[in-house]
Protein backbone atom coordinates (compact mmCIF):
# COMPACT_ATOMS: atom_id res chain seq x y z
CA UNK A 1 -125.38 -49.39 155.15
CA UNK A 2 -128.37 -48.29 156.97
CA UNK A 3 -126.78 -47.16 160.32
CA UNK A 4 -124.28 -44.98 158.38
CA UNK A 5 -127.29 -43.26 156.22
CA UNK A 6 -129.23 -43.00 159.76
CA UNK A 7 -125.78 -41.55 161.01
CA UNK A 8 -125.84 -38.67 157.99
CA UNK A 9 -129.39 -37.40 159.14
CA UNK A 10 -127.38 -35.82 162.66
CA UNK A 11 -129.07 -33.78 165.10
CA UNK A 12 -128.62 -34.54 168.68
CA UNK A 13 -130.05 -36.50 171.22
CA UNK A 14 -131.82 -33.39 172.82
CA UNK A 15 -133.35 -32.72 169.23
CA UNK A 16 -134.63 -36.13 168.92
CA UNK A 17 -136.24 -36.25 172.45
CA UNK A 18 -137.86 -32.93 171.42
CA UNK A 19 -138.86 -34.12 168.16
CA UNK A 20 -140.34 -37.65 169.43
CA UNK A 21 -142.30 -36.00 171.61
CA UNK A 22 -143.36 -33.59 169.16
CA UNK A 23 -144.40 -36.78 166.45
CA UNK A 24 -146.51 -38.66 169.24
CA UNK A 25 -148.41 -35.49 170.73
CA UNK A 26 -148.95 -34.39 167.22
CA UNK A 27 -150.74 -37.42 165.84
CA UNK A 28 -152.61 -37.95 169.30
CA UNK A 29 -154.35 -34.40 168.21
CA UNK A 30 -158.17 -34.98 167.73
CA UNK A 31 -157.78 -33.87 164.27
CA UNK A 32 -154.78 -36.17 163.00
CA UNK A 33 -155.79 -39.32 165.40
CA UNK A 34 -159.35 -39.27 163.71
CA UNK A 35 -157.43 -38.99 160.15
CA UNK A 36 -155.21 -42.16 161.10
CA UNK A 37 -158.59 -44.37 162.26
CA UNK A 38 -159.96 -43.39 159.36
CA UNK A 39 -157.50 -43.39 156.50
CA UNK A 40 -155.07 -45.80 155.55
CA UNK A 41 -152.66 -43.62 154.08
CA UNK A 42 -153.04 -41.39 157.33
CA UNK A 43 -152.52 -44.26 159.74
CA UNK A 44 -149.13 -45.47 157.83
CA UNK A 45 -148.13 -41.90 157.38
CA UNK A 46 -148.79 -41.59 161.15
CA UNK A 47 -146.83 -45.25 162.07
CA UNK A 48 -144.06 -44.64 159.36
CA UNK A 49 -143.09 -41.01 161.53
CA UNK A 50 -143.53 -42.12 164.61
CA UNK A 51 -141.11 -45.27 163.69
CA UNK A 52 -138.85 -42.76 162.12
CA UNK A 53 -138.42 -40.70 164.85
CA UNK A 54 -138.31 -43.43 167.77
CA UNK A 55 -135.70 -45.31 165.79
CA UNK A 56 -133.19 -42.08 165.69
CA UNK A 57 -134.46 -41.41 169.55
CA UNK A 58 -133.13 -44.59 170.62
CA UNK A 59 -130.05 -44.76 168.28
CA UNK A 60 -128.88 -41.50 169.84
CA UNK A 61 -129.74 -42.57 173.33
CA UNK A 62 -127.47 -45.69 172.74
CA UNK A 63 -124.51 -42.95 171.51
CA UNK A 64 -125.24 -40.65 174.39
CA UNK A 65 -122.67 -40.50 177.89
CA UNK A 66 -124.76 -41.89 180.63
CA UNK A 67 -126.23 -38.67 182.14
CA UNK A 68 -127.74 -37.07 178.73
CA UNK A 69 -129.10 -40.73 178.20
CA UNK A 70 -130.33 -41.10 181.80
CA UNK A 71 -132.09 -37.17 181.55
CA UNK A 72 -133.27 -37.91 177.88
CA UNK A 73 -135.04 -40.82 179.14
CA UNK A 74 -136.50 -39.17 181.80
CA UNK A 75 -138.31 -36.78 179.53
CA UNK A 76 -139.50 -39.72 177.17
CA UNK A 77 -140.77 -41.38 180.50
CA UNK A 78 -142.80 -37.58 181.66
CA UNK A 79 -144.39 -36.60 178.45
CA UNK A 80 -145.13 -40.17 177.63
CA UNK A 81 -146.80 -40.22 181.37
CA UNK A 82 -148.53 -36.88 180.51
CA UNK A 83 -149.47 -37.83 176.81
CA UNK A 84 -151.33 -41.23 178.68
């Protein structure tokens, strides 16, 4: 029941590599990673997207033909790199 709803949502995989790194740059701002260590309802807002959009990262990586999957990951791997 889940995986079919998750299904519905679409997009691609290129969308969702975008969009993950878009989540975890986002809320490593100084503005919005002093609002999560600071409020609650910030932080879970913060670990509730960035669960969100990592779960529908990897569940179009898994659907993916091997060299989308292989180039999305490479991109994950860079701007997670970059982000650290």
């Amino acid at each position: 029941l889940v995986g079919s709803r998750l299904d519905r949502i679409g997009g691609n995989l290129a969308m969702w590599t975008a969009l993950d790194a878009l989540v975890l740059w986002a809320w490593h701002s100084p503005a919005l990673y002093q609002a999560g260590a600071t409020s609650d309802f910030a932080y879970w807002a913060m670990q509730l997207s960035i669960l969100g959009v990592s779960t529908m990262f990897w569940r179009r990586l898994f659907q993916a033909t091997s060299p989308a999957a292989v180039a999305a990951l490479l991109v994950a791997m860079v701007q997670m790199g970059a982000l650290g």
